[in-house]
N, C-alpha and C. Protein backbone atom coordinates (compact mmCIF):
# COMPACT_ATOMS: atom_id res chain seq x y z
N UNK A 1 20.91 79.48 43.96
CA UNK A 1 19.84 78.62 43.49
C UNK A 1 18.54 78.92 44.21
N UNK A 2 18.43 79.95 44.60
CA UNK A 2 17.59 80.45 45.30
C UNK A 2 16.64 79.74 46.78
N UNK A 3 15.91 78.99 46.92
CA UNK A 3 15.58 78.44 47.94
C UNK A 3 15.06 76.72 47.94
N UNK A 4 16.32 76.69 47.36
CA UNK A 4 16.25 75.03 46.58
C UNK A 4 16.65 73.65 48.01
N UNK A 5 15.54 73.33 48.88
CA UNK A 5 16.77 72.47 49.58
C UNK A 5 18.12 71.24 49.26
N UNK A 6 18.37 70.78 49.82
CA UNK A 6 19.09 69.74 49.07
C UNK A 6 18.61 68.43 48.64
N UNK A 7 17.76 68.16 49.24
CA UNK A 7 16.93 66.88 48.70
C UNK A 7 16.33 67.52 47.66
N UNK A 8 16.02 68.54 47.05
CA UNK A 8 15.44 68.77 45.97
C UNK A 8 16.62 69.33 45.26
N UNK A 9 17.62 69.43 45.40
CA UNK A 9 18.64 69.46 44.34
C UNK A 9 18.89 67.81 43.94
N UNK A 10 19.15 67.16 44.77
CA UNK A 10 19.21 65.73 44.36
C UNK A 10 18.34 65.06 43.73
N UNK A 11 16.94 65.37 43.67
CA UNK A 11 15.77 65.12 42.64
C UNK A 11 16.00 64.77 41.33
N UNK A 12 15.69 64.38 40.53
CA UNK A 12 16.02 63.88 39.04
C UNK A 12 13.97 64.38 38.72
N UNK A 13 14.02 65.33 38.30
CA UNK A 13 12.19 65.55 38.11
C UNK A 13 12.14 64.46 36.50
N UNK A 14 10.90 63.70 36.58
CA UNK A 14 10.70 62.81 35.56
C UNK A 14 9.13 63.91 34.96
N UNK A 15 10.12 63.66 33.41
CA UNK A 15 8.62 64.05 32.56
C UNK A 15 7.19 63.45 32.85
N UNK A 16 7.18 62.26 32.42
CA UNK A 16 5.88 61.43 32.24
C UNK A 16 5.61 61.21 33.30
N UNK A 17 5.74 61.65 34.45
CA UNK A 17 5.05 61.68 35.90
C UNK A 17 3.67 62.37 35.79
N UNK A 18 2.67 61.79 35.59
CA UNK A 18 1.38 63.17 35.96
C UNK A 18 1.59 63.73 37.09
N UNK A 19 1.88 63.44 38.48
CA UNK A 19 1.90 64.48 39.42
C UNK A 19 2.87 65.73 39.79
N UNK A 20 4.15 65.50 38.59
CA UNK A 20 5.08 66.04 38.83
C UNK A 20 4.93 67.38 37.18
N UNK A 21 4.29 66.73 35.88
CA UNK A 21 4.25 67.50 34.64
C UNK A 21 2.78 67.09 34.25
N UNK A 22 1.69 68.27 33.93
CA UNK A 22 0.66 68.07 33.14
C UNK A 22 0.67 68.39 31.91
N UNK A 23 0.21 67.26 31.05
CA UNK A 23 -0.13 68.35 29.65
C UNK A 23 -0.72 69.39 29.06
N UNK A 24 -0.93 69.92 28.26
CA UNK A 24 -1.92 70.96 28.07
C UNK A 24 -2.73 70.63 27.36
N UNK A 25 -3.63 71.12 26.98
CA UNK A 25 -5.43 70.87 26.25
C UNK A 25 -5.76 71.72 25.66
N UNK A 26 -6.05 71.23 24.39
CA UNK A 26 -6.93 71.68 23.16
C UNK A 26 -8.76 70.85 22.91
N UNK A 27 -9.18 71.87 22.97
CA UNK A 27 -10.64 71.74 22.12
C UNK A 27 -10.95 72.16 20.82
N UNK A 28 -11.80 71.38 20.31
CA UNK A 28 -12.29 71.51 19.14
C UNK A 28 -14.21 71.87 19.11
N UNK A 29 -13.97 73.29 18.35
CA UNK A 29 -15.64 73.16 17.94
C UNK A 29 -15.98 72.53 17.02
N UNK A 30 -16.82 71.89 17.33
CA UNK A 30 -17.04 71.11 16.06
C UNK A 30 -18.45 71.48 15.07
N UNK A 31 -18.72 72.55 15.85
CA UNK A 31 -19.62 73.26 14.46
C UNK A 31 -18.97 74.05 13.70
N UNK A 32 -17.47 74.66 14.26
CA UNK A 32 -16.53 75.22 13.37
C UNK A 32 -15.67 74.49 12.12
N UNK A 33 -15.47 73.27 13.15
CA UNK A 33 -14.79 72.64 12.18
C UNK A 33 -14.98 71.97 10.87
N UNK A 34 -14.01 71.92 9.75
CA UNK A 34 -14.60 71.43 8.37
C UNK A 34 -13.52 70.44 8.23
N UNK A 35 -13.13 69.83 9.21
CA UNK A 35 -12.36 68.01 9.26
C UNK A 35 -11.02 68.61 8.07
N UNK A 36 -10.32 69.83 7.91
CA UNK A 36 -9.27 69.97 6.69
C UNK A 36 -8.61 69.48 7.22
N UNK A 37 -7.60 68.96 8.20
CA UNK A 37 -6.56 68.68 9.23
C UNK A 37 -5.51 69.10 9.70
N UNK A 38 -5.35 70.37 8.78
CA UNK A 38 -4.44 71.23 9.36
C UNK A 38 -3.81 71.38 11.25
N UNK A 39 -4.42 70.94 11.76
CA UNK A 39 -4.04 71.24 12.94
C UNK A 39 -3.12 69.72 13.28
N UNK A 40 -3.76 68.55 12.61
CA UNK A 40 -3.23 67.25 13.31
C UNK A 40 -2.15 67.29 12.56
N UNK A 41 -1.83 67.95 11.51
CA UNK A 41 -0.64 67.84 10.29
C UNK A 41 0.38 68.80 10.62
N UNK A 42 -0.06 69.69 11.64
CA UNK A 42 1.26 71.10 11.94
C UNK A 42 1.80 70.56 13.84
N UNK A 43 0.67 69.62 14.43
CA UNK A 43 0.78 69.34 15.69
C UNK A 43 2.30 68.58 15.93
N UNK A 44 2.82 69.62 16.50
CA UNK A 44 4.82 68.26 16.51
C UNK A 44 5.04 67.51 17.77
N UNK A 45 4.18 67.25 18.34
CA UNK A 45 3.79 66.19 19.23
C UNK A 45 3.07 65.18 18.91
N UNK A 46 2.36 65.16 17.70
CA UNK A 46 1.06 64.40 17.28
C UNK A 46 0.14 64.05 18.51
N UNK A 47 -0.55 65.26 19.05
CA UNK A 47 -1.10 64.86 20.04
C UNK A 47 -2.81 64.74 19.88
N UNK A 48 -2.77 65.61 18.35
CA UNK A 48 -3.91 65.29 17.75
C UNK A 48 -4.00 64.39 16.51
N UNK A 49 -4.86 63.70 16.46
CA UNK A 49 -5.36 62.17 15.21
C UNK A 49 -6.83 62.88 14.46
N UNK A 50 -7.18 62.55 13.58
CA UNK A 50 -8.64 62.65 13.04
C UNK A 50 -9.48 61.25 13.20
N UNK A 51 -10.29 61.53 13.86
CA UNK A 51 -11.37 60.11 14.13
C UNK A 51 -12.64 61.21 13.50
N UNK A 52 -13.42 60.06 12.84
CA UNK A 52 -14.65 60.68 11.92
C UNK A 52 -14.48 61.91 11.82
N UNK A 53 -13.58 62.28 10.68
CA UNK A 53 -13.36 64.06 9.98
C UNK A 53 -13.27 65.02 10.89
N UNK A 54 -13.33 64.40 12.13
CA UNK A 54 -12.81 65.79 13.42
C UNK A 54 -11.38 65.46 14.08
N UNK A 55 -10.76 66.41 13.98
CA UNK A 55 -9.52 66.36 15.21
C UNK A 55 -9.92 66.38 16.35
N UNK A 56 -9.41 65.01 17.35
CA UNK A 56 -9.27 64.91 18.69
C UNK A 56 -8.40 64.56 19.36
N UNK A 57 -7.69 64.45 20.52
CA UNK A 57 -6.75 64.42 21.38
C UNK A 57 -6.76 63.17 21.67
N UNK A 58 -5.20 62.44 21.32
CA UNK A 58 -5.15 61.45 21.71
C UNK A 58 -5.07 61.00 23.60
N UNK A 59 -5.43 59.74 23.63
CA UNK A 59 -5.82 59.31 24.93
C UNK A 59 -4.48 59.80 25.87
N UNK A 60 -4.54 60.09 27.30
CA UNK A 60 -3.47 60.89 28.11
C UNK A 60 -2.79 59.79 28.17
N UNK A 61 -1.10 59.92 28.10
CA UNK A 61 -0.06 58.87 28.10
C UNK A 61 0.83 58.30 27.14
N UNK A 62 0.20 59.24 26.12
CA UNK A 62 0.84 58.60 24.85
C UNK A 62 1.38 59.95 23.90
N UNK A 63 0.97 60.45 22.95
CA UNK A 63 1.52 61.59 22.85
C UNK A 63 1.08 62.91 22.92
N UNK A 64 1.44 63.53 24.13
CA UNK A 64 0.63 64.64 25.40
C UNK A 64 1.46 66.19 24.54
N UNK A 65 -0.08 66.72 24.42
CA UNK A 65 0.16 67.75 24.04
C UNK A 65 1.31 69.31 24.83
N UNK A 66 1.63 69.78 24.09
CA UNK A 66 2.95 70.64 24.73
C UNK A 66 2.30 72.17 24.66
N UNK A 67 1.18 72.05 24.30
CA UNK A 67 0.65 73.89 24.76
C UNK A 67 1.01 74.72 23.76
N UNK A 68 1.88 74.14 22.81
CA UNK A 68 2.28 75.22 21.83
C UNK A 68 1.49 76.47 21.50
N UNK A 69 0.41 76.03 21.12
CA UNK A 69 -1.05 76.70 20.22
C UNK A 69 -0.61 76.10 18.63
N UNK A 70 0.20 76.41 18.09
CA UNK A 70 0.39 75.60 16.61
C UNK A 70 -0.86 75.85 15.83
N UNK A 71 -2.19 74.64 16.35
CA UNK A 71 -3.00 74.79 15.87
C UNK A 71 -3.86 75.19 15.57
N UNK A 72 -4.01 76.82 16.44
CA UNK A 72 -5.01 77.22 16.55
C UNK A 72 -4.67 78.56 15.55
N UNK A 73 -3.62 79.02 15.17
CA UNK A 73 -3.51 79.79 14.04
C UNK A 73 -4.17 79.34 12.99
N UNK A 74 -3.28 77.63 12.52
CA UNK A 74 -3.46 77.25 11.11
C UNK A 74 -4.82 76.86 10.71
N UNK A 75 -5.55 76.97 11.53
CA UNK A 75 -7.10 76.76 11.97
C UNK A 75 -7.67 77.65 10.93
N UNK A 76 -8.50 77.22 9.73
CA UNK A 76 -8.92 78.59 8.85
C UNK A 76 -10.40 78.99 9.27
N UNK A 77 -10.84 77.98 10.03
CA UNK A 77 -12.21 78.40 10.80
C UNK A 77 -12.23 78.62 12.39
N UNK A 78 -10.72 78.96 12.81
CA UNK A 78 -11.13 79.04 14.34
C UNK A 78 -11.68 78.43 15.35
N UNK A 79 -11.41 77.06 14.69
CA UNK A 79 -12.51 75.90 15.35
C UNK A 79 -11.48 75.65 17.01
N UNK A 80 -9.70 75.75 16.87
CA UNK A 80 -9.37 74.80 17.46
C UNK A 80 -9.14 76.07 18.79
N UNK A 81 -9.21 75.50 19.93
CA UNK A 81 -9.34 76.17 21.26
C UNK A 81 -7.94 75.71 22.44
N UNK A 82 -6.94 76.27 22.35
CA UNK A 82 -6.20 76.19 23.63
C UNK A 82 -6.79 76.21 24.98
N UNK A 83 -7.16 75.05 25.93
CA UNK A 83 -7.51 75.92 27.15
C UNK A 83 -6.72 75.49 28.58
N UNK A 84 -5.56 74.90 28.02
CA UNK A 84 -4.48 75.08 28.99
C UNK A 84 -3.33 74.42 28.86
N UNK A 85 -2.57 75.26 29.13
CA UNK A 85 -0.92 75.14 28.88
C UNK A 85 -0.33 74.31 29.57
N UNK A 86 1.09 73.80 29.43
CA UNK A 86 1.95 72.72 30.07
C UNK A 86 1.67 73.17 31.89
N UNK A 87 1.84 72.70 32.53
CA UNK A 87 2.00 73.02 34.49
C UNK A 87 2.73 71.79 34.74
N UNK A 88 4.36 72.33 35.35
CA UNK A 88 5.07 71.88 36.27
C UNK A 88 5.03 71.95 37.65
N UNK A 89 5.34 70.68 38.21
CA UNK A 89 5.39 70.65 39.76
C UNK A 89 6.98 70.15 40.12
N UNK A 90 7.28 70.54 41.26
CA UNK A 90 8.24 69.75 42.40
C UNK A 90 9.50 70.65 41.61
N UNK A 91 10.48 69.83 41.12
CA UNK A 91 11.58 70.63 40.41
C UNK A 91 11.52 71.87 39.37
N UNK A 92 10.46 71.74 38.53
CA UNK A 92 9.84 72.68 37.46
C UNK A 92 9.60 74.42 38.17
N UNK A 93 9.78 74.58 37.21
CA UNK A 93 9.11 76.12 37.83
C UNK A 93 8.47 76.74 36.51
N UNK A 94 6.84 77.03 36.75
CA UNK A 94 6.26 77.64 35.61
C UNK A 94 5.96 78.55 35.98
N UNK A 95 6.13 79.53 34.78
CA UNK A 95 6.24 80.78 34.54
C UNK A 95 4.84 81.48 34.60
N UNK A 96 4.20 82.73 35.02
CA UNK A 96 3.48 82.99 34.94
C UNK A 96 2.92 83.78 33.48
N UNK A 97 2.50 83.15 32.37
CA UNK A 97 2.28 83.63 31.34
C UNK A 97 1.02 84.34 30.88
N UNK A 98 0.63 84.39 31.86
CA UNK A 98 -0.46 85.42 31.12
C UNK A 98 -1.95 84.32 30.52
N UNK A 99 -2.53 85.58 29.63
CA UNK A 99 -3.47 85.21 28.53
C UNK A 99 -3.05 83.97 27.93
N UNK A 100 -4.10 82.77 27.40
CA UNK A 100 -3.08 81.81 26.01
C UNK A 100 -3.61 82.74 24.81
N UNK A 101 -2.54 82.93 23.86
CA UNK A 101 -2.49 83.63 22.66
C UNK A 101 -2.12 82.44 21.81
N UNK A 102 -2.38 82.98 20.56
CA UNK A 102 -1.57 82.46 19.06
C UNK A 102 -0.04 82.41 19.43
N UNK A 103 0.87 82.26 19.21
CA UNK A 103 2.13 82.31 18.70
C UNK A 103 2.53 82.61 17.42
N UNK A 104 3.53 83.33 18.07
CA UNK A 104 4.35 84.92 17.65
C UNK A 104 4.45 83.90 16.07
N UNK A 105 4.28 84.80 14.47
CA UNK A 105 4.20 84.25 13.66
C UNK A 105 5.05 84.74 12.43
């Protein structure tokens, strides 16, 4: 288990901890955007809503985006912007991934 002590094997890591799991974040241009909703309609977290014909991110605590990208393919104007992925702490271990890209399609 590599260099795990034992109090951290005994750990139970909790999701909805902010200090322990962050969500990830999406932006929206909104001179790109043309309010179609494609992104809040493919999002499987529903972490995006449409308030006045733009997609925005619902308030942190409720349903927290997972980094997918999802939306930034189905995006037909390129409006929607990944600018950071899930980050685990304490029990978690995140991976070093690189660039954020589209997903593999």
């Amino acid at each position: 288990m590599g260099n795990i002590s034992s109090s951290e094997k005994r750990r139970i890591p909790i999701y909805n901890d902010p200090e322990q799991a962050m969500a990830g974040r999406v932006e929206v241009d909104s001179d790109k955007c043309t309010g179609c909703g494609f992104c809040v309609k493919i999002c499987p977290t529903a972490a995006l809503v449409m308030e006045n014909k733009l997609p925005k991110m619902v308030p942190p605590g409720l349903n927290e985006c997972m980094g997918c990208g999802d939306c930034m393919p189905i995006c037909p104007t390129s409006a929607m912007v990944l600018i950071k992925g899930n980050e685990f702490t304490g029990c978690y271990k995140t991976i070093d991934r690189g660039d954020l890209m589209f997903p593999r399609l």
